[in-house]
PDB file of N, CA and C in Angstrom:
ATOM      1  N   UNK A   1       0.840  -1.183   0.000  1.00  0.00           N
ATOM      2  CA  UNK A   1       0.000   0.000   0.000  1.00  0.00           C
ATOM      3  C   UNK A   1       0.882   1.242   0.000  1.00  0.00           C
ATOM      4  N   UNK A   2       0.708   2.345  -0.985  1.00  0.00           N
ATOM      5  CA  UNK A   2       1.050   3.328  -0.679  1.00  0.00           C
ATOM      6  C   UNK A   2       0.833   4.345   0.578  1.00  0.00           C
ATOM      7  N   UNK A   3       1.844   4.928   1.141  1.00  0.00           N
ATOM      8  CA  UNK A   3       1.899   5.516   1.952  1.00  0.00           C
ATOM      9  C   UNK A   3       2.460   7.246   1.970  1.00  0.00           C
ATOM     10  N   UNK A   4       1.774   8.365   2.851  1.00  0.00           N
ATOM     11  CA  UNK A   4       2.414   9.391   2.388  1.00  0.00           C
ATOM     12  C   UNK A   4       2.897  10.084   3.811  1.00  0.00           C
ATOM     13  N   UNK A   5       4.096  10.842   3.921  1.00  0.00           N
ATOM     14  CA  UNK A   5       4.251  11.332   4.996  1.00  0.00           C
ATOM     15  C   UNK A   5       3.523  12.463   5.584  1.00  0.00           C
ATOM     16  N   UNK A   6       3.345  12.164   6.192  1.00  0.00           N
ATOM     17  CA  UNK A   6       2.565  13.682   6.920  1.00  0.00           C
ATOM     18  C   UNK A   6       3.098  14.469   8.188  1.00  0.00           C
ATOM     19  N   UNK A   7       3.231  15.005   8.830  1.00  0.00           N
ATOM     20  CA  UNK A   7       3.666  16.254   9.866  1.00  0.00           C
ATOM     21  C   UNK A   7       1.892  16.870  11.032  1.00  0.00           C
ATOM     22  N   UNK A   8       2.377  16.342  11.621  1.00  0.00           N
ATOM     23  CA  UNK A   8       0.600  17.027  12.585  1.00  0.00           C
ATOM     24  C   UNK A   8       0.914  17.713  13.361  1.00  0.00           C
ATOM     25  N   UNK A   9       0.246  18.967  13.823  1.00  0.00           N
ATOM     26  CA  UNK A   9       0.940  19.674  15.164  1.00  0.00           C
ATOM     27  C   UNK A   9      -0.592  20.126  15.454  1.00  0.00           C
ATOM     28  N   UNK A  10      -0.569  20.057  16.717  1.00  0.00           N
ATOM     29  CA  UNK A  10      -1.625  20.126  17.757  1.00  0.00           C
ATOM     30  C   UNK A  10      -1.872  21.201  18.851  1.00  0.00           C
ATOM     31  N   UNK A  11      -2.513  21.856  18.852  1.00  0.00           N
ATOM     32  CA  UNK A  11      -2.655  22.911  20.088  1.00  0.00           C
ATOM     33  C   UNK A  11      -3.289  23.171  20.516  1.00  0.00           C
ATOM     34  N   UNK A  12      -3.595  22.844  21.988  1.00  0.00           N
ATOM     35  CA  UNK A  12      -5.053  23.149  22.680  1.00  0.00           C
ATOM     36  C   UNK A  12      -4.746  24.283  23.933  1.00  0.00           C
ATOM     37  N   UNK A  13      -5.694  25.100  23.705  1.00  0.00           N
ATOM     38  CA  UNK A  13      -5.169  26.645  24.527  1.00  0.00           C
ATOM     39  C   UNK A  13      -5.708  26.172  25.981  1.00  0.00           C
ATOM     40  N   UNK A  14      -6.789  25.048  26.317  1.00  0.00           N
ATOM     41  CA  UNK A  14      -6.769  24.731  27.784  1.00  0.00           C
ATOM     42  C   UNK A  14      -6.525  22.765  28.078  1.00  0.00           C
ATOM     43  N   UNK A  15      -5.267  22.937  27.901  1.00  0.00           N
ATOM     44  CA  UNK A  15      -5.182  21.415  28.007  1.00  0.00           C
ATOM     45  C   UNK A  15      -5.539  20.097  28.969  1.00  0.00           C
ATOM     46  N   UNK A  16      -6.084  18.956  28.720  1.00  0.00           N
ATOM     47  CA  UNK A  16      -6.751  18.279  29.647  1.00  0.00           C
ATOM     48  C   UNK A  16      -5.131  17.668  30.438  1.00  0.00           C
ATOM     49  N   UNK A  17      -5.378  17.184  31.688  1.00  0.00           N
ATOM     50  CA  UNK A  17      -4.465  16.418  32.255  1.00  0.00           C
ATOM     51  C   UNK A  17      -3.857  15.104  32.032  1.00  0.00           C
ATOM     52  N   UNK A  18      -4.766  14.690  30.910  1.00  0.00           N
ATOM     53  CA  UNK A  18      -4.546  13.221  30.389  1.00  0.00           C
ATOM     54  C   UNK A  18      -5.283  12.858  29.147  1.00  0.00           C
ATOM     55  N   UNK A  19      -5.150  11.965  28.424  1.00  0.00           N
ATOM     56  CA  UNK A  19      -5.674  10.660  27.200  1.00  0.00           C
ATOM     57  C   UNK A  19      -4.366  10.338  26.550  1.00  0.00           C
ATOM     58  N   UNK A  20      -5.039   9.964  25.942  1.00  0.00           N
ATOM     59  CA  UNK A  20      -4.307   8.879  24.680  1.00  0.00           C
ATOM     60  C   UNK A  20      -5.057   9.353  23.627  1.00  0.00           C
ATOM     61  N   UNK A  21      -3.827   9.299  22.180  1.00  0.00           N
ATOM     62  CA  UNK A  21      -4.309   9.428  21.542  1.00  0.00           C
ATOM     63  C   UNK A  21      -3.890   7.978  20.846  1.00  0.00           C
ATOM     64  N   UNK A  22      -4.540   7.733  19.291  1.00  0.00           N
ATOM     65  CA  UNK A  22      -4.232   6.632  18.584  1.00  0.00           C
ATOM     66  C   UNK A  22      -4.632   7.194  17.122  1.00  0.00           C
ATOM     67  N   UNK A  23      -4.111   6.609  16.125  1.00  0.00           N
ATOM     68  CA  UNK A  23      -3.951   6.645  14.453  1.00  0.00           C
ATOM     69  C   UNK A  23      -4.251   5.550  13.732  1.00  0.00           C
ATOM     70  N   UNK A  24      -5.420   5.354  14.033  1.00  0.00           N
ATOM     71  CA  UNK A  24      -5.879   4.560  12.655  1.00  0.00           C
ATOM     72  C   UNK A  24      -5.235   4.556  11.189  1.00  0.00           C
ATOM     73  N   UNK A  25      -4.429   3.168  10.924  1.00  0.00           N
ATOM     74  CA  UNK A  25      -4.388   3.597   9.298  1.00  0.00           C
ATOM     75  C   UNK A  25      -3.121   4.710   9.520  1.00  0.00           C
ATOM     76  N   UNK A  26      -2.225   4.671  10.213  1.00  0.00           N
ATOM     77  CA  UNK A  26      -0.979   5.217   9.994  1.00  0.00           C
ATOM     78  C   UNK A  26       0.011   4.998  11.282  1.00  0.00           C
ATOM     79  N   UNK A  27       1.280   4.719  10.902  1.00  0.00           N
ATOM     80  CA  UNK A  27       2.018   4.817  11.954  1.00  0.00           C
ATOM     81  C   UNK A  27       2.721   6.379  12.010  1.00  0.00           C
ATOM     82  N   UNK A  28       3.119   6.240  13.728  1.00  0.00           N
ATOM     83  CA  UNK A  28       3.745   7.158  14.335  1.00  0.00           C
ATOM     84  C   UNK A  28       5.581   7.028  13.949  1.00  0.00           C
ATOM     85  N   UNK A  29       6.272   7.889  13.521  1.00  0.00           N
ATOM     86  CA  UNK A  29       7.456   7.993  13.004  1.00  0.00           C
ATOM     87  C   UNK A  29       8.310   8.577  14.241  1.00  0.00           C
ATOM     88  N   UNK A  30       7.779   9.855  14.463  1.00  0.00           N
ATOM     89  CA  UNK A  30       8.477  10.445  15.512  1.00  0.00           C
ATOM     90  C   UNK A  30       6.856  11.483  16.470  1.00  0.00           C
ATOM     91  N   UNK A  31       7.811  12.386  17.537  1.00  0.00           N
ATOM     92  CA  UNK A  31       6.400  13.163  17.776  1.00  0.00           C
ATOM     93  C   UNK A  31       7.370  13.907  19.384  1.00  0.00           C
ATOM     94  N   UNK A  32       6.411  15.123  19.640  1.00  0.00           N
ATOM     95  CA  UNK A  32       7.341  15.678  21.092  1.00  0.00           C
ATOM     96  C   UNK A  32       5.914  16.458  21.709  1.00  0.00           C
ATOM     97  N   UNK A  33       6.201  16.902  22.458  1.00  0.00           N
ATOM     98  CA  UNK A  33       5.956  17.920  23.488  1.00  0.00           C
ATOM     99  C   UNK A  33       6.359  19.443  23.091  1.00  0.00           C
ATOM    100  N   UNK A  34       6.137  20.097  22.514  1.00  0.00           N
ATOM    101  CA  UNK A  34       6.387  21.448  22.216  1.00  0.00           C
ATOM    102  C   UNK A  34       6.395  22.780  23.157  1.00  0.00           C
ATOM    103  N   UNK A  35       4.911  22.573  23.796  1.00  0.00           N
ATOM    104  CA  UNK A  35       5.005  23.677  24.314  1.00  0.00           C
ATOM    105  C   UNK A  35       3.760  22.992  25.502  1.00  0.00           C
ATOM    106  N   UNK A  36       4.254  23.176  26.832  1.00  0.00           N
ATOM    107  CA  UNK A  36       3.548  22.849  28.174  1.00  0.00           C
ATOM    108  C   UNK A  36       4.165  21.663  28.793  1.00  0.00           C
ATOM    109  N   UNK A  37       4.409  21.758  29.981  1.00  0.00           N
ATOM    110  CA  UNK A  37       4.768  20.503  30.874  1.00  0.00           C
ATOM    111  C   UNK A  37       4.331  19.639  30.967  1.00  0.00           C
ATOM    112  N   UNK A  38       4.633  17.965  30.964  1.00  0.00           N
ATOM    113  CA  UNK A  38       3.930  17.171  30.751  1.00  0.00           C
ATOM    114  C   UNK A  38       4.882  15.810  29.757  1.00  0.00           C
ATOM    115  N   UNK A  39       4.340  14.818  29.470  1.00  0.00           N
ATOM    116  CA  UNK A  39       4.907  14.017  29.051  1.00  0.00           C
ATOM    117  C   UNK A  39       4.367  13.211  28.169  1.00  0.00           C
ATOM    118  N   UNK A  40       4.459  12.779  27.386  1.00  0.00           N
ATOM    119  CA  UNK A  40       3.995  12.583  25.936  1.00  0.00           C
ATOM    120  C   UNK A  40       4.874  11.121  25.187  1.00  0.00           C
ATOM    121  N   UNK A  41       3.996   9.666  25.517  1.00  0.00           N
ATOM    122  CA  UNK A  41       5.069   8.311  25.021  1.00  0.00           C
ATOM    123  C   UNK A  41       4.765   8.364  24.229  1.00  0.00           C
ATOM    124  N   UNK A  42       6.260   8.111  23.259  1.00  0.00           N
ATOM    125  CA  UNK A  42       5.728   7.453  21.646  1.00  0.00           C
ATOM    126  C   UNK A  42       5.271   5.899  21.692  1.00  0.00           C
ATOM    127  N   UNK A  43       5.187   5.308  23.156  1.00  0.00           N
ATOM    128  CA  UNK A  43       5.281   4.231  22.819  1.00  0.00           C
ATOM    129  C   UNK A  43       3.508   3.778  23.378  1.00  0.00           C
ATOM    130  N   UNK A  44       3.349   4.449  24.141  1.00  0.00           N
ATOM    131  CA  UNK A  44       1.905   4.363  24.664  1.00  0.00           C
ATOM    132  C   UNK A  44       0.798   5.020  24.140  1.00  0.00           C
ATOM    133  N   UNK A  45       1.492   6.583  23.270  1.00  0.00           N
ATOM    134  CA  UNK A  45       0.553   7.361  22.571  1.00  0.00           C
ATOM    135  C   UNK A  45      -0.526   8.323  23.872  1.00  0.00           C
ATOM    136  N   UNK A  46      -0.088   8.033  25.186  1.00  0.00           N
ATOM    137  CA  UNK A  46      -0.182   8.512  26.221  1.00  0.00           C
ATOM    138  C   UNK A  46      -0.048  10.021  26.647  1.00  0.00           C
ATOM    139  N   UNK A  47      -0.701  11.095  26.601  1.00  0.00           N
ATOM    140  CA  UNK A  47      -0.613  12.629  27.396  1.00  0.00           C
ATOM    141  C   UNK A  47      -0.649  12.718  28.622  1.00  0.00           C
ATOM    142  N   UNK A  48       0.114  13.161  29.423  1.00  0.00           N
ATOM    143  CA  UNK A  48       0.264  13.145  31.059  1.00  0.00           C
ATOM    144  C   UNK A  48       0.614  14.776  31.008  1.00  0.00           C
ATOM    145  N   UNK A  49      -0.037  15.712  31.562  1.00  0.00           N
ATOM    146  CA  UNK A  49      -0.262  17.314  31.311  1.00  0.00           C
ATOM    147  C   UNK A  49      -0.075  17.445  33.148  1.00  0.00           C
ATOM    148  N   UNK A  50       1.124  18.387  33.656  1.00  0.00           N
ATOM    149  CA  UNK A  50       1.199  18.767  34.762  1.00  0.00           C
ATOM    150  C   UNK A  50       0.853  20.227  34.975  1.00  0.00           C
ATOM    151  N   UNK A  51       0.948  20.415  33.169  1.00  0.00           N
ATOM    152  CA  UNK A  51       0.367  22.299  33.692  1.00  0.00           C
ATOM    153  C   UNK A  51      -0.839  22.271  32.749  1.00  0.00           C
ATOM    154  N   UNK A  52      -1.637  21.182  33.287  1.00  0.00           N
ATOM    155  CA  UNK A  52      -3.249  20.817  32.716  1.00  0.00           C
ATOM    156  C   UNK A  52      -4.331  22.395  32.825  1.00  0.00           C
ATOM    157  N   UNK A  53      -4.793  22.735  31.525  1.00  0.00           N
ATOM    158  CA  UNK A  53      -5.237  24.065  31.789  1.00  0.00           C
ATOM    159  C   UNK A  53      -5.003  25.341  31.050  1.00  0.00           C
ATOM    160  N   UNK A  54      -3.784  25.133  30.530  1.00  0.00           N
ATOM    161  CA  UNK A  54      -2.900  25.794  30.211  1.00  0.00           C
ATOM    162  C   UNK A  54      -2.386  25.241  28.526  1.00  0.00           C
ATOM    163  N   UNK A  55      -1.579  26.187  28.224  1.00  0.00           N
ATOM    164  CA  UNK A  55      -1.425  26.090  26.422  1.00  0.00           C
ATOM    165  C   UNK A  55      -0.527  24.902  25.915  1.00  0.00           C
ATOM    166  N   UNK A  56      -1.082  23.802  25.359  1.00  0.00           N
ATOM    167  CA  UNK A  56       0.184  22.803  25.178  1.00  0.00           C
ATOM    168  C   UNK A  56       0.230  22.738  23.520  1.00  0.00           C
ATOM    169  N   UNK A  57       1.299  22.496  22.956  1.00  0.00           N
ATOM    170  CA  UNK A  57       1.330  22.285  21.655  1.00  0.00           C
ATOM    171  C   UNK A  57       2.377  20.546  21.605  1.00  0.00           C
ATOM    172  N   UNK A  58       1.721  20.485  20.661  1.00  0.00           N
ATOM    173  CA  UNK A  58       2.681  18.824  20.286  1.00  0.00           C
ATOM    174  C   UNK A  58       2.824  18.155  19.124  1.00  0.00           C
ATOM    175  N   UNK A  59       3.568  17.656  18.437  1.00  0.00           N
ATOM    176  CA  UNK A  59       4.018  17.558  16.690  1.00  0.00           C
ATOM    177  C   UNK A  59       4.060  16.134  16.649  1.00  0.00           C
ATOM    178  N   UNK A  60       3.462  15.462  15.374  1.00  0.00           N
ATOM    179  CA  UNK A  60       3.462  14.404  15.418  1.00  0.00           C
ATOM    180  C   UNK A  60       4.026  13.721  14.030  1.00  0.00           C
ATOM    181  N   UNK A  61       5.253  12.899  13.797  1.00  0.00           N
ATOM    182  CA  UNK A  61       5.127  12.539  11.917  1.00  0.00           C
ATOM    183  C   UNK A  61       5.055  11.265  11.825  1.00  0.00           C
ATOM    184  N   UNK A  62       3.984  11.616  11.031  1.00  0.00           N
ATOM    185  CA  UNK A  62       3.413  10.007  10.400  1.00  0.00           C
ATOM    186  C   UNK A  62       3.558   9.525   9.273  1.00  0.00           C
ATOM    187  N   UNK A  63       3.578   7.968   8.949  1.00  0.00           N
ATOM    188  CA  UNK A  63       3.429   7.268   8.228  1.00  0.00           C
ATOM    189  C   UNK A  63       1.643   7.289   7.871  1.00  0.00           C
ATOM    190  N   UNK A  64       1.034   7.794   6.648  1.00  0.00           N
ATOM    191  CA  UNK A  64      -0.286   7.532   6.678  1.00  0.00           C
ATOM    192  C   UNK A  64      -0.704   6.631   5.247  1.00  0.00           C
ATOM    193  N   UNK A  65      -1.579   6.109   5.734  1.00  0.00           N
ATOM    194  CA  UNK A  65      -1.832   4.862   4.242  1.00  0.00           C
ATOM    195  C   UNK A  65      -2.614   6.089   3.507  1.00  0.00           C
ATOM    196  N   UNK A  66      -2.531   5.714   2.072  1.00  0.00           N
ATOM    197  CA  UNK A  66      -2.921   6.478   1.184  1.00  0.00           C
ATOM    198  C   UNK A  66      -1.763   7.531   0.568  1.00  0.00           C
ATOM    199  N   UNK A  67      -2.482   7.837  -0.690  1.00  0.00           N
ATOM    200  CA  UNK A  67      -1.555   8.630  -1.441  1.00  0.00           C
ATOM    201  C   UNK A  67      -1.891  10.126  -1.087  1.00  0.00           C
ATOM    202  N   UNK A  68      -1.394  11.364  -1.525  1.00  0.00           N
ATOM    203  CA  UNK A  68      -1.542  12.848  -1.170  1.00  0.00           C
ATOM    204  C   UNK A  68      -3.057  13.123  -1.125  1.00  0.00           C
ATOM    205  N   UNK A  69      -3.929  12.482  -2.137  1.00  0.00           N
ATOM    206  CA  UNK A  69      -5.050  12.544  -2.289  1.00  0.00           C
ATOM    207  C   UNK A  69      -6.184  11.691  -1.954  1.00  0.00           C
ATOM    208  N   UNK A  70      -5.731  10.695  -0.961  1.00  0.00           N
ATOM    209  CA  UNK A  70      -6.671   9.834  -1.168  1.00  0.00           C
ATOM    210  C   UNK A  70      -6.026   9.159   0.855  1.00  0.00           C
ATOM    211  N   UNK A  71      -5.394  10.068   1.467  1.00  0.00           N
ATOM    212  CA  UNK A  71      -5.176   9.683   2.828  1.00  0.00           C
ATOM    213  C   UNK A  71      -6.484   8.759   4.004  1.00  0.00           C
ATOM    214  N   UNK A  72      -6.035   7.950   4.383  1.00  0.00           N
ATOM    215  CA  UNK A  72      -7.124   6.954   4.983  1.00  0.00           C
ATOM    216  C   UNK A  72      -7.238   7.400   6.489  1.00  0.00           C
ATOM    217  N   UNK A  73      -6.129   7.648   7.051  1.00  0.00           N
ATOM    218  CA  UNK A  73      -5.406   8.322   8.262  1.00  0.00           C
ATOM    219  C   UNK A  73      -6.624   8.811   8.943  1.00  0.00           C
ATOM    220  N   UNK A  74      -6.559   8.691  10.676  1.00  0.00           N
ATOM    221  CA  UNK A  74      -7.682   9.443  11.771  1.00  0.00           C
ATOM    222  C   UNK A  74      -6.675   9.698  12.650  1.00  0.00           C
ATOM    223  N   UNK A  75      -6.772  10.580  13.871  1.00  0.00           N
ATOM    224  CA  UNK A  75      -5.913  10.961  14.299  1.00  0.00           C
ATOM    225  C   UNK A  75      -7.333  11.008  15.856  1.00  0.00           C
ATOM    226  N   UNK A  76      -7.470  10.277  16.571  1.00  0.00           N
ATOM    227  CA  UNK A  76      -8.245  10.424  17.913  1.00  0.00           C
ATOM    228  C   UNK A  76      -7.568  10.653  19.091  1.00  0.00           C
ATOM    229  N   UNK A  77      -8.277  11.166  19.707  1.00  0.00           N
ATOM    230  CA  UNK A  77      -7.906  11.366  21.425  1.00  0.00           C
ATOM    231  C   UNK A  77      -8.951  11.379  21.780  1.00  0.00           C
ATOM    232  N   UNK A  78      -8.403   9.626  23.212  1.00  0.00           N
ATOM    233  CA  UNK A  78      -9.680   9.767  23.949  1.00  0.00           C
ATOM    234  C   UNK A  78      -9.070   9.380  25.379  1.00  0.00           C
ATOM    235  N   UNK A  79      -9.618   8.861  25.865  1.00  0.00           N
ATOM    236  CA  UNK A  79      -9.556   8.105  27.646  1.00  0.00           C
ATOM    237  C   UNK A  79      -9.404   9.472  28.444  1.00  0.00           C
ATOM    238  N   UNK A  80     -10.182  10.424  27.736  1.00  0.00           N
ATOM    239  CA  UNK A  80     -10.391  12.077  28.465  1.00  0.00           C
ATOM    240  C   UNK A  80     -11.833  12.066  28.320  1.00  0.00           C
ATOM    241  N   UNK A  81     -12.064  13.356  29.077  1.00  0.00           N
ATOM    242  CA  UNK A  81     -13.778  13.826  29.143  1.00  0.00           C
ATOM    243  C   UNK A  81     -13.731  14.541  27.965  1.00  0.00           C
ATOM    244  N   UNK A  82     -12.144  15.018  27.389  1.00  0.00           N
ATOM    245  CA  UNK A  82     -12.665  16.055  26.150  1.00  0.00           C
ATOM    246  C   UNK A  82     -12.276  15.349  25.111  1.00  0.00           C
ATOM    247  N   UNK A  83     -12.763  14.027  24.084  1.00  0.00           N
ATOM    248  CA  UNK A  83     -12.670  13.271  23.253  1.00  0.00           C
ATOM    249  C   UNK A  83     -12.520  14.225  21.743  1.00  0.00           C
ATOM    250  N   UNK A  84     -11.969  14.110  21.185  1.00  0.00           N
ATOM    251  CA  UNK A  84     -12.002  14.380  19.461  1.00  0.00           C
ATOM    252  C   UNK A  84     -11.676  13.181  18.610  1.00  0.00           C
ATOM    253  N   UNK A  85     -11.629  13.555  17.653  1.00  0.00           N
ATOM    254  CA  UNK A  85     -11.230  12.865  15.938  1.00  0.00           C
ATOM    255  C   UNK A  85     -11.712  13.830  14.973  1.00  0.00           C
ATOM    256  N   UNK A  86      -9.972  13.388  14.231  1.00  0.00           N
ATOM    257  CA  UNK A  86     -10.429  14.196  12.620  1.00  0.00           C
ATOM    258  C   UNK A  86      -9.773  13.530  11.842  1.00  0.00           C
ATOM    259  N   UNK A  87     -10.527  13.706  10.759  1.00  0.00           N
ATOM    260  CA  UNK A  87      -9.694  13.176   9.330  1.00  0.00           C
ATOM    261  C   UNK A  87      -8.248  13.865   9.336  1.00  0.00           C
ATOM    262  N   UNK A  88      -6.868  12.943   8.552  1.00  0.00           N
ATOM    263  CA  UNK A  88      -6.340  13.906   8.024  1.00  0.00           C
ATOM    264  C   UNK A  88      -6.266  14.870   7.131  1.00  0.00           C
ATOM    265  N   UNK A  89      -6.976  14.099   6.032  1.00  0.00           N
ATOM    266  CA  UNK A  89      -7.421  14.419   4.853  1.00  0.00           C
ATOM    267  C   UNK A  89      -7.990  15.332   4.934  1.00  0.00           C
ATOM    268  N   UNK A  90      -9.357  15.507   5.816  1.00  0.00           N
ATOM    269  CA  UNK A  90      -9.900  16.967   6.301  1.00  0.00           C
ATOM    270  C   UNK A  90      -9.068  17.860   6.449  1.00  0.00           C
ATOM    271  N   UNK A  91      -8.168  17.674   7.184  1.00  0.00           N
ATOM    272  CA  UNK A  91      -7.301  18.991   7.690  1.00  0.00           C
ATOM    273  C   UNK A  91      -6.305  19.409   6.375  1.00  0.00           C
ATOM    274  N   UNK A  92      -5.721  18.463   5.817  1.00  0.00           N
ATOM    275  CA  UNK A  92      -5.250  19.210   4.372  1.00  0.00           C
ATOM    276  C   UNK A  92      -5.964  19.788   3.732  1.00  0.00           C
ATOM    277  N   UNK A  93      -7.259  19.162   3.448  1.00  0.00           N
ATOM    278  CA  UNK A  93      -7.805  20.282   2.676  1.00  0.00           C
ATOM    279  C   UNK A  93      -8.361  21.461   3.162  1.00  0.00           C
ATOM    280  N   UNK A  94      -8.412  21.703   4.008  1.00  0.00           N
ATOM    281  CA  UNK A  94      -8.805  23.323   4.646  1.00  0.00           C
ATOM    282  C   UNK A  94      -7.576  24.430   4.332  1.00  0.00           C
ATOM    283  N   UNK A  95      -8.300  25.367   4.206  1.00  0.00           N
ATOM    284  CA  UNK A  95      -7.265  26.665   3.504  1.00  0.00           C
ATOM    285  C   UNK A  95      -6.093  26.576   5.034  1.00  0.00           C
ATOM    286  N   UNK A  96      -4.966  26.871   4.205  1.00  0.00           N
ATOM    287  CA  UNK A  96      -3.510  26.758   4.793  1.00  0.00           C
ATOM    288  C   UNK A  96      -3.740  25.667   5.705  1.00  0.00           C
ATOM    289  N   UNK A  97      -3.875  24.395   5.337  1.00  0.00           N
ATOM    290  CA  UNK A  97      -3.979  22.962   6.318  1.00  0.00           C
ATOM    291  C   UNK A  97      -4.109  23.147   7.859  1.00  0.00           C
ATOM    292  N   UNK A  98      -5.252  24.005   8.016  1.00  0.00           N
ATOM    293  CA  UNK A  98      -6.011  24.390   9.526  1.00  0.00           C
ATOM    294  C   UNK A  98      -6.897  23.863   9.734  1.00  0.00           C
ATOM    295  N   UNK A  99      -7.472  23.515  10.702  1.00  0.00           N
ATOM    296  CA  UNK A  99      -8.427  23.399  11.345  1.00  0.00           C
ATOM    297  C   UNK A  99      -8.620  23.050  12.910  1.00  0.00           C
ATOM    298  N   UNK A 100     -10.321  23.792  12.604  1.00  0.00           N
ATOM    299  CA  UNK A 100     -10.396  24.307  14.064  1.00  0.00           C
ATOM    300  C   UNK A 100     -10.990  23.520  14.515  1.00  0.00           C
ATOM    301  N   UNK A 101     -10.930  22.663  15.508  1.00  0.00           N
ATOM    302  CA  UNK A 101     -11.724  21.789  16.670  1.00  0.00           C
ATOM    303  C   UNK A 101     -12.741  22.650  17.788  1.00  0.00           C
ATOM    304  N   UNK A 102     -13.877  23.167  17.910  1.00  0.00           N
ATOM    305  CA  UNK A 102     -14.235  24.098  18.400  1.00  0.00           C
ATOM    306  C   UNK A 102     -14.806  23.711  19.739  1.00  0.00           C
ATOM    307  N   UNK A 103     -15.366  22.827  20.035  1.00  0.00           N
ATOM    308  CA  UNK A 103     -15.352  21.973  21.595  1.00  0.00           C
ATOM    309  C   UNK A 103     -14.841  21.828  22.305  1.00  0.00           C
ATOM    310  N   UNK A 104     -13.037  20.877  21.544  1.00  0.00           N
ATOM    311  CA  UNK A 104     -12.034  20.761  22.691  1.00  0.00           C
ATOM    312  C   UNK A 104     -11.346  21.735  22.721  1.00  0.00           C
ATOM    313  N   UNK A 105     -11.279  22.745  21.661  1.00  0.00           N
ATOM    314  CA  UNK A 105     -10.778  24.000  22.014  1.00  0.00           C
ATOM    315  C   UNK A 105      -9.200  23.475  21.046  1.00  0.00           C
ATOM    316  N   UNK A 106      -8.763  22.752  20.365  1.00  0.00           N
ATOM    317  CA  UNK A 106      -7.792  22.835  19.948  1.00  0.00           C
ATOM    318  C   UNK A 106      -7.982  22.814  18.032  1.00  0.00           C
ATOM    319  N   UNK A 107      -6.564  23.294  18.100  1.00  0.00           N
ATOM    320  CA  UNK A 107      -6.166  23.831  16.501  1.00  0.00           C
ATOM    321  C   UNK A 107      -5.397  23.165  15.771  1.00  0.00           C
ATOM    322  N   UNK A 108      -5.818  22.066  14.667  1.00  0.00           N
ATOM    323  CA  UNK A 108      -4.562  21.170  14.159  1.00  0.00           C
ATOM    324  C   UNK A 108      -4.135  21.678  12.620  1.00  0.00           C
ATOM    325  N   UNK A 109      -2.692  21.559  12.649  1.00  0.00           N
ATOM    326  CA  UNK A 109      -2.316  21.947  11.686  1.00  0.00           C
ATOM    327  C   UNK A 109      -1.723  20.576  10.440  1.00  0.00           C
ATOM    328  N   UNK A 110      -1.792  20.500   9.432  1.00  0.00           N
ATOM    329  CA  UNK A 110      -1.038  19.386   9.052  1.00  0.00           C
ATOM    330  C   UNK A 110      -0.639  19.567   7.613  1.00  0.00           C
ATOM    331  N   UNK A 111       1.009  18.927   7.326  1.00  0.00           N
ATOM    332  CA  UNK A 111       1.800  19.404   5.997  1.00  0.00           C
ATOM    333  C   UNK A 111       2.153  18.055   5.173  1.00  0.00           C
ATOM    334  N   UNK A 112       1.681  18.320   4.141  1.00  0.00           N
ATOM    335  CA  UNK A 112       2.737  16.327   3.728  1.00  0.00           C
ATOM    336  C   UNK A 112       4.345  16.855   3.745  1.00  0.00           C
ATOM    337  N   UNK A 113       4.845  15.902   4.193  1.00  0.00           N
ATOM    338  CA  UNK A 113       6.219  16.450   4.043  1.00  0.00           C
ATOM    339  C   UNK A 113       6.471  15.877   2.665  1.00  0.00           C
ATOM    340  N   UNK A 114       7.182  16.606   1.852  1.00  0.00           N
ATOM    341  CA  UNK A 114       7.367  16.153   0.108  1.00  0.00           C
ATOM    342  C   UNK A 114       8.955  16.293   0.681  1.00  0.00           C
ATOM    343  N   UNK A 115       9.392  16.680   1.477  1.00  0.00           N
ATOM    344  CA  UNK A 115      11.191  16.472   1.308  1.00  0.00           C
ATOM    345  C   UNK A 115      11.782  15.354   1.527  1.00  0.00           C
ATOM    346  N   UNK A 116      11.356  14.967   3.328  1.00  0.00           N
ATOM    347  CA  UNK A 116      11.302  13.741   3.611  1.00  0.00           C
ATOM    348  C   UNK A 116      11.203  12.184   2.143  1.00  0.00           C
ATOM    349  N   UNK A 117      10.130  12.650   1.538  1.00  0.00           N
ATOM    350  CA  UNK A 117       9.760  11.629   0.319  1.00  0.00           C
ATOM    351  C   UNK A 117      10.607  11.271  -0.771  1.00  0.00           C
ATOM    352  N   UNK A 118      11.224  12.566  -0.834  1.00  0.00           N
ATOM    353  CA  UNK A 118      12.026  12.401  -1.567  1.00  0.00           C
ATOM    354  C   UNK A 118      13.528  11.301  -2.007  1.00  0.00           C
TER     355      UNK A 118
END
C-alpha cells in the first residue's frame, strides 16, 4: 500500500491532564511535546499534562496509508472527558492545512512532508 508522509501539530489553549491518543491507518514515526509541561510516550501514545489548563502544543510525523489525495489516516484522542477525531485528509484540505476543533478548544495543523519523500 502506498503511503504518504505527513507532519501534525496540535494545540489546545486549555489542556486536559490526560488521554491517549491513537492513528488509525498510519504509523507514528516520531512526535514531542512542544510547548507545556507534561509528558507525551511514543510508545503508549499517552498525554500526562502537569500544567493541565494551560497552552500545550505537540508535533506528530506520520506514516499515513494512502496517497496525497486519497489519505485513509484518523488521528483520535480519547480516555479524556474532552474526546475528538479528525480526518487527516480533512485537515489538508482546509485553507492553509487548519483546522479548528471548536469543543475541545484545539487547533490542528497538518503538511505532507514532500522532502522527507524524496
Amino acid at each position: 500500500m502506498k503511503t504518504t508522509l505527513v507532519n501534525i501539530t496540535l494545540e489546545w489553549l486549555n489542556a486536559p491532564a490526560a488521554g491517549r491518543f491513537e492513528f488509525p491507518h498510519a504509523e507514528v514515526i516520531g512526535g514531542t511535546l512542544i510547548v507545556g509541561w507534561g509528558d507525551l510516550s511514543l510508545e503508549t501514545y499517552e498525554l500526562k499534562m502537569s500544567s493541565a489548563g494551560e497552552l500545550c502544543r505537540m508535533c506528530f510525523a506520520l506514516r499515513a496509508e494512502g496517497d496525497e489525495d486519497h489519505i485513509q489516516s484518523v488521528v483520535r484522542f480519547t480516555d479524556t472527558d474532552r474526546t475528538f477525531e479528525f480526518s487527516i485528509a480533512d485537515v489538508l484540505r482546509q485553507d492553509r492545512e487548519e483546522l479548528r476543533l471548536e469543543e475541545p478548544g484545539v487547533k490542528v495543523v497538518a503538511e505532507i512532508d514532500y522532502f522527507a519523500m524524496l
